[in-house]
Protein backbone atom coordinates (compact mmCIF):
# COMPACT_ATOMS: atom_id res chain seq x y z
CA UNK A 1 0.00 0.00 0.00
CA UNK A 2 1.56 3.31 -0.71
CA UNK A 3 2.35 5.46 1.87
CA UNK A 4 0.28 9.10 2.19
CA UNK A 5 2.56 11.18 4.28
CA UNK A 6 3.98 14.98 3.68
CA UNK A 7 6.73 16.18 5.35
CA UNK A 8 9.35 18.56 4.75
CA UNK A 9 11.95 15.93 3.84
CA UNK A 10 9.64 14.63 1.22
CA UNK A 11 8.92 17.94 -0.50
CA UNK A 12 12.33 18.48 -0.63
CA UNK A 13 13.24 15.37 -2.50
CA UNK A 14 9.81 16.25 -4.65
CA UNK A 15 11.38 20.23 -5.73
CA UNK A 16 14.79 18.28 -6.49
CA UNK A 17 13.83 15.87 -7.95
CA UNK A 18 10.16 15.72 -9.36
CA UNK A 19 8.71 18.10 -11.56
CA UNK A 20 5.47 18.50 -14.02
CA UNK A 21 1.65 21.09 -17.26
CA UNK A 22 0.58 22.46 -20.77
CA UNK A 23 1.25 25.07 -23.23
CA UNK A 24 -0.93 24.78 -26.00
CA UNK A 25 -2.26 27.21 -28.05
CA UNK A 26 -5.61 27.28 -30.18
CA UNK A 27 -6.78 29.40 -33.12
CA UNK A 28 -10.05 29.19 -31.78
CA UNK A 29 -12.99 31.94 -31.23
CA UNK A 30 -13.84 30.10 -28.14
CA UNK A 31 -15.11 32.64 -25.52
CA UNK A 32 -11.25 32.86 -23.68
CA UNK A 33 -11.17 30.13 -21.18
CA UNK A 34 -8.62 27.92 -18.83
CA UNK A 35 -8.47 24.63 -18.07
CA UNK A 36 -6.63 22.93 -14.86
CA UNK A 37 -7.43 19.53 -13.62
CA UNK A 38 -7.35 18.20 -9.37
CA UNK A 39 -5.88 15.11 -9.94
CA UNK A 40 -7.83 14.33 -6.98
CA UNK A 41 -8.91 9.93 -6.41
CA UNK A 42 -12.60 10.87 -8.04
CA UNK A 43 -10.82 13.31 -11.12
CA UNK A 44 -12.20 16.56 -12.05
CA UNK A 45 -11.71 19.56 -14.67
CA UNK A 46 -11.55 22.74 -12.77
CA UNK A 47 -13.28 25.29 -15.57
CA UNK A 48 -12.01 29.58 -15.37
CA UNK A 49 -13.40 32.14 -17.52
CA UNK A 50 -10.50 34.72 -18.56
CA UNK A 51 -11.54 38.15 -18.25
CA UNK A 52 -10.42 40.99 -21.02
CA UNK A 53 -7.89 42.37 -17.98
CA UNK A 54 -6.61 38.76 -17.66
CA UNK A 55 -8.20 37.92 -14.27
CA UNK A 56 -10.16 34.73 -14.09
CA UNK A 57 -13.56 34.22 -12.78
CA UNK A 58 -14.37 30.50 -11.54
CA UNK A 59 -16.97 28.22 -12.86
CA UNK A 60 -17.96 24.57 -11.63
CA UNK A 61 -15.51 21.86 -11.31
CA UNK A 62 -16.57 18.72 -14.06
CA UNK A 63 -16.07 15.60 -13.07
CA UNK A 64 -13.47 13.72 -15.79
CA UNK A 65 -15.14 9.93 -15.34
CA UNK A 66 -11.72 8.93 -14.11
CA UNK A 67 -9.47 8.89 -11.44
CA UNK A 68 -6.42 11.40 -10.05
CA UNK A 69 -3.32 10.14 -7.80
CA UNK A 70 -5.10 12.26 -4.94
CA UNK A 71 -1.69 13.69 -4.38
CA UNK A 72 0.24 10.54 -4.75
CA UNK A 73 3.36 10.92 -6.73
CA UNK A 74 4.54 7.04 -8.07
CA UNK A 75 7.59 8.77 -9.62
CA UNK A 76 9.25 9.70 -5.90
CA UNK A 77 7.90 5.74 -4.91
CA UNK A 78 4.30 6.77 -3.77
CA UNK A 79 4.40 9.72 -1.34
CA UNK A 80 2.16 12.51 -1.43
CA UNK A 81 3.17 16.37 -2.33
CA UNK A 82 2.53 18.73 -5.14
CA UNK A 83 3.84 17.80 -8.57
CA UNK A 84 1.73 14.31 -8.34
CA UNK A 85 2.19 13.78 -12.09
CA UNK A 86 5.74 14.87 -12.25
CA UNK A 87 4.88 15.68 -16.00
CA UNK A 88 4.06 18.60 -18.56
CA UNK A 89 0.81 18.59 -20.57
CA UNK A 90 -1.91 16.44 -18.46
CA UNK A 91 -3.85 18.99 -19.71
CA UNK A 92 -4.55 20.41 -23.77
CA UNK A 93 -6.66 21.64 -26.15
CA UNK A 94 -7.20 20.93 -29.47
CA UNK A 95 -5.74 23.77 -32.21
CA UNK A 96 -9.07 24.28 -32.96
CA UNK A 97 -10.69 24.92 -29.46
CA UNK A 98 -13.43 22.19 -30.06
CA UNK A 99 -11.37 19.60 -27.62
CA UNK A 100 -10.32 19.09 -24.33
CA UNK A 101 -8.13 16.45 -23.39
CA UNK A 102 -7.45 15.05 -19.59
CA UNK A 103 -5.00 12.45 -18.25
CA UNK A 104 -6.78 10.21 -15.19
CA UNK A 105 -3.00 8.55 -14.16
CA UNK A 106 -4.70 6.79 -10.94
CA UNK A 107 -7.16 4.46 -13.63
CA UNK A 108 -5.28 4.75 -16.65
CA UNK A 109 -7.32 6.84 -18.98
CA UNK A 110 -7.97 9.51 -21.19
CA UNK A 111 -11.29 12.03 -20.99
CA UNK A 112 -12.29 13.84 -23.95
CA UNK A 113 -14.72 17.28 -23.77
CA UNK A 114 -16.09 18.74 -26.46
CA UNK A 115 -15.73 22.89 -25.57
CA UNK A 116 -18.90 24.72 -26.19
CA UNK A 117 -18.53 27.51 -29.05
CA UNK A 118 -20.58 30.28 -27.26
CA UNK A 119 -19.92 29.71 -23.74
CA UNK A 120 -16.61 27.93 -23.58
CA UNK A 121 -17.74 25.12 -21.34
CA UNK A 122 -16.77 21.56 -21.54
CA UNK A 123 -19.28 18.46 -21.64
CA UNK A 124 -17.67 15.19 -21.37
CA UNK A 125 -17.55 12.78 -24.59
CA UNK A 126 -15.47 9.77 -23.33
CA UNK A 127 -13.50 8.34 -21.31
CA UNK A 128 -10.96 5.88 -22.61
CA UNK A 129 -8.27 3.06 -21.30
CA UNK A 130 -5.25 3.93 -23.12
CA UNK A 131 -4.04 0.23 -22.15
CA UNK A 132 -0.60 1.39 -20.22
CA UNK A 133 0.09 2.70 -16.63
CA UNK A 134 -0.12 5.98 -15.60
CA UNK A 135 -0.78 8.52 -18.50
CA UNK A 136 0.55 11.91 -17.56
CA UNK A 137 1.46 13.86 -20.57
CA UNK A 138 -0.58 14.24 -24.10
CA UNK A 139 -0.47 16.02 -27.36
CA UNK A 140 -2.53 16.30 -30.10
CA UNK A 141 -2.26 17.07 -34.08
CA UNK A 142 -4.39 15.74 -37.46
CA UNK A 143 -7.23 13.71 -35.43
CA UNK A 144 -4.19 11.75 -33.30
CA UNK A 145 -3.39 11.73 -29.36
CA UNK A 146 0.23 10.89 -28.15
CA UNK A 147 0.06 9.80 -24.45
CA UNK A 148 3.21 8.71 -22.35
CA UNK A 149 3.55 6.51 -19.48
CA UNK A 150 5.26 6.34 -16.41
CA UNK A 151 5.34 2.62 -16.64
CA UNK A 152 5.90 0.11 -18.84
CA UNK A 153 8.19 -1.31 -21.85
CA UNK A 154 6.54 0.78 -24.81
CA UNK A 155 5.51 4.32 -22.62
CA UNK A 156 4.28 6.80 -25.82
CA UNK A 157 0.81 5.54 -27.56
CA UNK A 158 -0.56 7.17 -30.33
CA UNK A 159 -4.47 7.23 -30.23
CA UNK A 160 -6.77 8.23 -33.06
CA UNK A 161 -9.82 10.40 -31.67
CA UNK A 162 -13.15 9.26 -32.66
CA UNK A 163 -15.88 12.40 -33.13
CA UNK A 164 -17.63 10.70 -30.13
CA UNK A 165 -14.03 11.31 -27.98
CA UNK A 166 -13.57 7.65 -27.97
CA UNK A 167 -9.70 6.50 -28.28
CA UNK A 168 -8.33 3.98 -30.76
CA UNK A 169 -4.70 2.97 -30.46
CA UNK A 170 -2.61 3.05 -33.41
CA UNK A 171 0.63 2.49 -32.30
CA UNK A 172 2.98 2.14 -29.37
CA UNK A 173 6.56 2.97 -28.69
CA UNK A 174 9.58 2.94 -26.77
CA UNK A 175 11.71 5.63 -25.45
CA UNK A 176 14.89 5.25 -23.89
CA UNK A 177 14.54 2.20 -21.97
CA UNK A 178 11.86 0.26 -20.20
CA UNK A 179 10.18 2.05 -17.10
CA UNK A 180 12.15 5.33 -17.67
CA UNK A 181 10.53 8.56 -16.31
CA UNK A 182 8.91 11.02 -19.60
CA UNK A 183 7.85 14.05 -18.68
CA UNK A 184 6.16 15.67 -21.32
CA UNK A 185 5.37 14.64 -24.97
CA UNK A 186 4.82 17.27 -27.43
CA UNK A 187 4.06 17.77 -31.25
CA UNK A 188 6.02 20.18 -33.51
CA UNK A 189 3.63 23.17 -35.31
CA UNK A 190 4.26 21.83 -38.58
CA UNK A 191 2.70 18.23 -37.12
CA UNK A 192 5.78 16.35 -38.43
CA UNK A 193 7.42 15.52 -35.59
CA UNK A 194 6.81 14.52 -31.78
CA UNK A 195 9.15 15.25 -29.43
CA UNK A 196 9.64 13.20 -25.96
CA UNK A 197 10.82 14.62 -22.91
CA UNK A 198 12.27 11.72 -20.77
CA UNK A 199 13.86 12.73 -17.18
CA UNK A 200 15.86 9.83 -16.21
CA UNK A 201 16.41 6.22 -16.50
CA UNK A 202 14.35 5.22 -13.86
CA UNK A 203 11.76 6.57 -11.55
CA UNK A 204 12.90 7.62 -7.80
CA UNK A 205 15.04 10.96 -6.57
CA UNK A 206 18.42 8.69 -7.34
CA UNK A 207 18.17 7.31 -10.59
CA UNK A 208 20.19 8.30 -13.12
CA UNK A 209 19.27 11.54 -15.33
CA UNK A 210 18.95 11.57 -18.67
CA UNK A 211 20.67 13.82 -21.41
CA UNK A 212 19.04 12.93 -24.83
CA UNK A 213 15.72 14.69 -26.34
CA UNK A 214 13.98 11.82 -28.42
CA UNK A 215 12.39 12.93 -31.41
CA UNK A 216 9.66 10.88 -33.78
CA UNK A 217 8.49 11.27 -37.30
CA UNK A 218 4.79 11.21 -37.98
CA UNK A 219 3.93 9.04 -40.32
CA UNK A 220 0.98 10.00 -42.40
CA UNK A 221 -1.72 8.01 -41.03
CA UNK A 222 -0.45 9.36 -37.51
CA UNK A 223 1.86 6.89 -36.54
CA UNK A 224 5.67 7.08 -35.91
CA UNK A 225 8.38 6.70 -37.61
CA UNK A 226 12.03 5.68 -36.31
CA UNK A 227 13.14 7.61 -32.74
CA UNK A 228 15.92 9.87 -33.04
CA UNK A 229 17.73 10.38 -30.30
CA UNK A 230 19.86 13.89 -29.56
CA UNK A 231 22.04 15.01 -26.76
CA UNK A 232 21.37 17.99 -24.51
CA UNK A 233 23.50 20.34 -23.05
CA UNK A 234 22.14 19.47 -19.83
CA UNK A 235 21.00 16.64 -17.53
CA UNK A 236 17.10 15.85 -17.08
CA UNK A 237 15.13 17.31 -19.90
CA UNK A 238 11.73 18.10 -18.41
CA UNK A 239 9.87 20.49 -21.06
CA UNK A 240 10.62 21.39 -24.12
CA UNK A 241 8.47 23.70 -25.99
CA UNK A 242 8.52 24.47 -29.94
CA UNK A 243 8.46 28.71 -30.47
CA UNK A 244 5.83 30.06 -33.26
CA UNK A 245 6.19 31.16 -36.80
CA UNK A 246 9.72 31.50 -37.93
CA UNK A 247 10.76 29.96 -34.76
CA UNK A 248 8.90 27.38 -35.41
CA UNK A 249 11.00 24.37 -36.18
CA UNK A 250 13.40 25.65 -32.44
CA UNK A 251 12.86 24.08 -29.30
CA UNK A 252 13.12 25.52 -25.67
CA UNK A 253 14.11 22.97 -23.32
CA UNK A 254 14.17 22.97 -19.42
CA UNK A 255 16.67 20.89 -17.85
CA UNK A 256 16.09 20.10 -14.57
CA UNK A 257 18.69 18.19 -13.46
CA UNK A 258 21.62 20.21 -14.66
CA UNK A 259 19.23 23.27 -13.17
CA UNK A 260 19.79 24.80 -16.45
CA UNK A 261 18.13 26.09 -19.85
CA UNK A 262 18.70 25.50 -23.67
CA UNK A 263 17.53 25.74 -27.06
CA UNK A 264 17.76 23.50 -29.94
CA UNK A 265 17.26 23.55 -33.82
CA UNK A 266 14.38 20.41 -35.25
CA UNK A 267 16.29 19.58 -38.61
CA UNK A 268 14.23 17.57 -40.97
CA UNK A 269 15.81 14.49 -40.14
CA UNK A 270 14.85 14.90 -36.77
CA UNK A 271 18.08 15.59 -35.25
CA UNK A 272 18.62 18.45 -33.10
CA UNK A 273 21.17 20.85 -33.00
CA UNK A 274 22.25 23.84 -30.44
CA UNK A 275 21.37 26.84 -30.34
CA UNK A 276 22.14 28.32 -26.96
CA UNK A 277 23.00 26.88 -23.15
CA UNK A 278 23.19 25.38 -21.24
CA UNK A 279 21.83 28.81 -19.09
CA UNK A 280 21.86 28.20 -15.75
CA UNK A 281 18.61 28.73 -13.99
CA UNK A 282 18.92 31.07 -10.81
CA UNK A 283 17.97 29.80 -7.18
CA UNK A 284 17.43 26.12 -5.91
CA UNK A 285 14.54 24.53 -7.05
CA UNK A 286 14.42 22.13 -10.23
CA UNK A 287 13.62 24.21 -13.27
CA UNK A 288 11.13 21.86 -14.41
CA UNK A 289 8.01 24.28 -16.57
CA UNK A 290 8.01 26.08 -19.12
CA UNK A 291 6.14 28.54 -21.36
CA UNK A 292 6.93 30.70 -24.24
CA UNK A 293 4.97 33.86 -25.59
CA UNK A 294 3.34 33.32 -28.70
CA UNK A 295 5.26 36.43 -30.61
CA UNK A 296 8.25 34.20 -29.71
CA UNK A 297 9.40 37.00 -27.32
CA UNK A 298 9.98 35.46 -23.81
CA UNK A 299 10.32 32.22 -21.78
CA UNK A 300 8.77 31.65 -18.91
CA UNK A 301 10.90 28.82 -16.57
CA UNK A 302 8.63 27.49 -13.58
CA UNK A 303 10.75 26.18 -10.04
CA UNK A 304 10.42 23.84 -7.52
CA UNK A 305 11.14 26.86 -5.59
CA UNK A 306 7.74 28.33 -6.27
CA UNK A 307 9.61 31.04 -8.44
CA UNK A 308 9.36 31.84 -12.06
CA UNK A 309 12.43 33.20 -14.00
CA UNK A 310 12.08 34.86 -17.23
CA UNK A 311 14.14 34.92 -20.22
CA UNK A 312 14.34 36.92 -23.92
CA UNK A 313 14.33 34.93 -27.53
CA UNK A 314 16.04 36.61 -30.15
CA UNK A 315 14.79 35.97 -33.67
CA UNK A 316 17.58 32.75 -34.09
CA UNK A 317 16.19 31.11 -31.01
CA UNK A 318 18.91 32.44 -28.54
CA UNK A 319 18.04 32.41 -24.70
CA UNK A 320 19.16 35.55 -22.42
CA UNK A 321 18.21 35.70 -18.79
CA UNK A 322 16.11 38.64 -17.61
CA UNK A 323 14.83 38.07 -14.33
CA UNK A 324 15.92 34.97 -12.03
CA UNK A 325 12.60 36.00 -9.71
CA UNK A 326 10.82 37.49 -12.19
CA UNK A 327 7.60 36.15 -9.27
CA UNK A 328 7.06 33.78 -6.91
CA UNK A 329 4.48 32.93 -4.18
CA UNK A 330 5.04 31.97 -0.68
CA UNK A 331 4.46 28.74 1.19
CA UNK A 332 1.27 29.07 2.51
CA UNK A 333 1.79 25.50 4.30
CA UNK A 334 5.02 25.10 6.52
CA UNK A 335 7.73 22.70 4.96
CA UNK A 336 5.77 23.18 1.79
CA UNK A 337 6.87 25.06 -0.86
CA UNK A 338 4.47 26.60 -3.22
CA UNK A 339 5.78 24.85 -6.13
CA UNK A 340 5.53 26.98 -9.29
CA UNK A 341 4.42 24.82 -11.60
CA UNK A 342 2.25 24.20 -14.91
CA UNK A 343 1.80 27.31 -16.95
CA UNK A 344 0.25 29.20 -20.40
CA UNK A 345 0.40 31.69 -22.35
CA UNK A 346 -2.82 33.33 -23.49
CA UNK A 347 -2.69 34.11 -27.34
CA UNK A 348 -1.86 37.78 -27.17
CA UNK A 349 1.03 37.45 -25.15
CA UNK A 350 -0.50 39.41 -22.67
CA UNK A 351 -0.91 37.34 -19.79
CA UNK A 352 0.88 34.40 -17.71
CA UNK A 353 -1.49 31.81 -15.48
CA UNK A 354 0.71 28.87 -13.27
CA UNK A 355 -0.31 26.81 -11.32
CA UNK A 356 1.01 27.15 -7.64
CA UNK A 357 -0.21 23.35 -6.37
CA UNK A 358 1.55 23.70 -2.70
CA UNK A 359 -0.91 26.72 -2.01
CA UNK A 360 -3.75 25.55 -3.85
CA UNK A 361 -4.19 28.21 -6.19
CA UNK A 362 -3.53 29.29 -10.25
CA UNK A 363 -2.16 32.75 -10.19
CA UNK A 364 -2.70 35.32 -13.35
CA UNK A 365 0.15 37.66 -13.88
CA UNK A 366 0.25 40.58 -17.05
CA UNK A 367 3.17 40.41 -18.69
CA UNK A 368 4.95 44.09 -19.61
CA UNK A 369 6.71 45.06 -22.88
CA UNK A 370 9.64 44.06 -21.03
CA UNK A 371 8.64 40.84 -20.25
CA UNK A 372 8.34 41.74 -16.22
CA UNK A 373 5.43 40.08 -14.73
CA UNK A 374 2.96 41.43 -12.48
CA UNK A 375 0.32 39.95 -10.15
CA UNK A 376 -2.74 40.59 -11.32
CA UNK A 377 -5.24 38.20 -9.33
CA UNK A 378 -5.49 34.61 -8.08
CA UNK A 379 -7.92 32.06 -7.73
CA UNK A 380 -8.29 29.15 -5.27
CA UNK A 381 -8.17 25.21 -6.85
CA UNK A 382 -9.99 24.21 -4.17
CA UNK A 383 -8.55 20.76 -4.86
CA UNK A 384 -9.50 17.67 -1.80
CA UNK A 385 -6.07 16.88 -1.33
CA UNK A 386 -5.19 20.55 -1.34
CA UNK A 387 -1.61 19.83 -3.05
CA UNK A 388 -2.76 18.28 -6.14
CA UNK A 389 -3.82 20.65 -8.59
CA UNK A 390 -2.08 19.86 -12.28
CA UNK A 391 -2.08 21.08 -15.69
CA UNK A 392 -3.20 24.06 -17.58
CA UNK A 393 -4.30 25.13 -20.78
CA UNK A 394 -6.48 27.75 -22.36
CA UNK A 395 -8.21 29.25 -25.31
């Protein structure tokens, strides 16, 4: 049975260790919107309205169908603190705004919403096995969902999307090993490629990091091709997000292990190249989250630390630090930190939303023609377990 304790020591080996949300963007006239999940044992969609100033106004929570980890993180052996998914992406949205997609990694499914066009709120379609253990990170191009696992021998499934929400595998695929820890699976803008975030070669807070993004051609019909594996400049990839427009074949990655930043250039062969980094990331806490602007401007790097550093993109990809605290929020909880974690971008640039799990609550900043961010409201999660709020994504 797994043990359901929090202490101080436990967090600890959680920020340094552990780290996991969603950055997807949609070309949709969906009435603005933002999506989070609890992740608590009886799952739910927590639903916010985004205001023109960028606050957020709550609406009801929606049950998923499935089930959260109620707090339980299986990647640090089955204690219980924020980051339970230790992932990026348990939350999207279709490009179009029509979808919402949910990971349920304590029964080992998949919910599918359909997002009302007037109103912006989700009904539930399905709810799907996806037939490994412990889905925690998805994308989604072309009619096709890519879900990774924290368990098994083949831990990224491809999954085509019926118009009732229902899931059909296609395909399944290995990473690195067997039983290695991804973090985040993502899809490149042009749809030809997925990319695999995989933290280390086992799970736990002393197995060994990784230092290789994994890259996938996608086949026509959705499937994937042969994995190419490249080298990072650091230890631990974690997130890796692809920039917009002309920058849209470069990838930002956050390195968690090796505390440290980078970017990278796709070529069409899959391979990636350098662009910048590694960048050290200031302060203590596991860089592990990571957003970009859509007008490829600035980078947004989420810490176990419950602070968010900022950086600037030039127009070849380049990383340049700006603020090391460009925010943070305090521990509301002694010996827990807040734990900045999953984050987005709304369309305009305009605004930043994370996800603070250790106290509960998203948090909206503006974001200044400088890239400085400033508080501009908050709203509770109101999650059971009260540390296991995950994901995020908007329209």
């Amino acid at each position: 049975m797994l043990k359901r304790t929090v202490t101080a020591a436990v967090i600890s080996s959680v920020v340094l260790a552990a780290c996991g949300g969603s950055d997807n963007h949609s070309t949709s006239t969906v009435k603005p919107q933002l999506f989070a999940q609890t992740n608590d044992t009886a799952n739910a969609v927590l639903h916010f309205t985004r205001n023109p100033d960028g606050t957020l106004s709550a609406g009801s929570a929606i049950p998923t169908g499935g089930k959260g980890t109620g707090g339980v993180t299986f990647a640090t052996g089955g204690t219980v603190g924020p980051d339970s998914l230790t992932s990026d992406n348990s939350v999207i949205i279709s490009p179009d705004g029509s979808r919402l997609f949910v990971t349920n990694a304590g029964d080992n499914t998949v919910s599918v919403f359909s997002i009302d066009r007037n109103g912006g709120n989700p009904t539930l379609l399905a709810t799907s096995s996806t037939g490994g253990a412990l889905p925690t990170s998805l994308a989604f191009a072309n009619g096709v969902l890519y879900v990774t696992h924290q368990q098994g021998t083949q831990q990224l499934g491809a999954y085509r999307v019926g118009s009732d929400g229902k899931l059909s595998q296609i395909g399944q695929y290995t990473t690195v090993q067997p039983n290695v820890l991804p973090t985040q699976v993502a899809v490149s803008p042009d749809g030809k490629f997925v990319v695999v975030d995989v933290r280390s070669l086992a799970a736990g807070a002393t197995a060994a990091p990784n230092n290789t993004l994994i890259t996938y051609p996608v086949n026509v019909d959705g499937t994937l091709g042969t994995a190419v594996s490249s080298p990072t400049t650091g230890q631990g990839p974690f997130a890796a997000r692809f920039g917009s427009g002309a920058l849209g074949r470069a990838i930002i990655s956050a390195e968690t292990v090796s505390n440290s930043v980078a970017s990278y250039q796709l070529s069409d062969t899959g391979a990636l190249s350098v662009i910048s980094g590694p960048l050290v990331v200031p302060g203590n806490g596991a860089p592990c989250w990571l957003s970009l602007t859509p007008d490829n401007r600035f980078a947004y790097v989420g810490n176990g630390s419950g602070t968010i550093s900022s950086y600037s993109i030039d127009a070849a990809g380049r990383l340049t630090l700006l603020n090391g605290s460009a925010a943070s929020e305090p521990p509301v909880t002694p010996g827990i930190t807040s734990l900045a974690e999953d984050s987005w971008v709304s369309p305009d640039s305009k605004f930043l939303y994370e996800d603070f799990p250790g106290d509960n609550k998203v948090v909206a900043y503006s974001i200044g023609a400088d890239g400085a961010l400033t508080k501009i409201g908050e709203q509770p999660a109101n999650t059971l377990s009260r540390i296991s709020l995950q994901g995020l994504a908007g329209i």
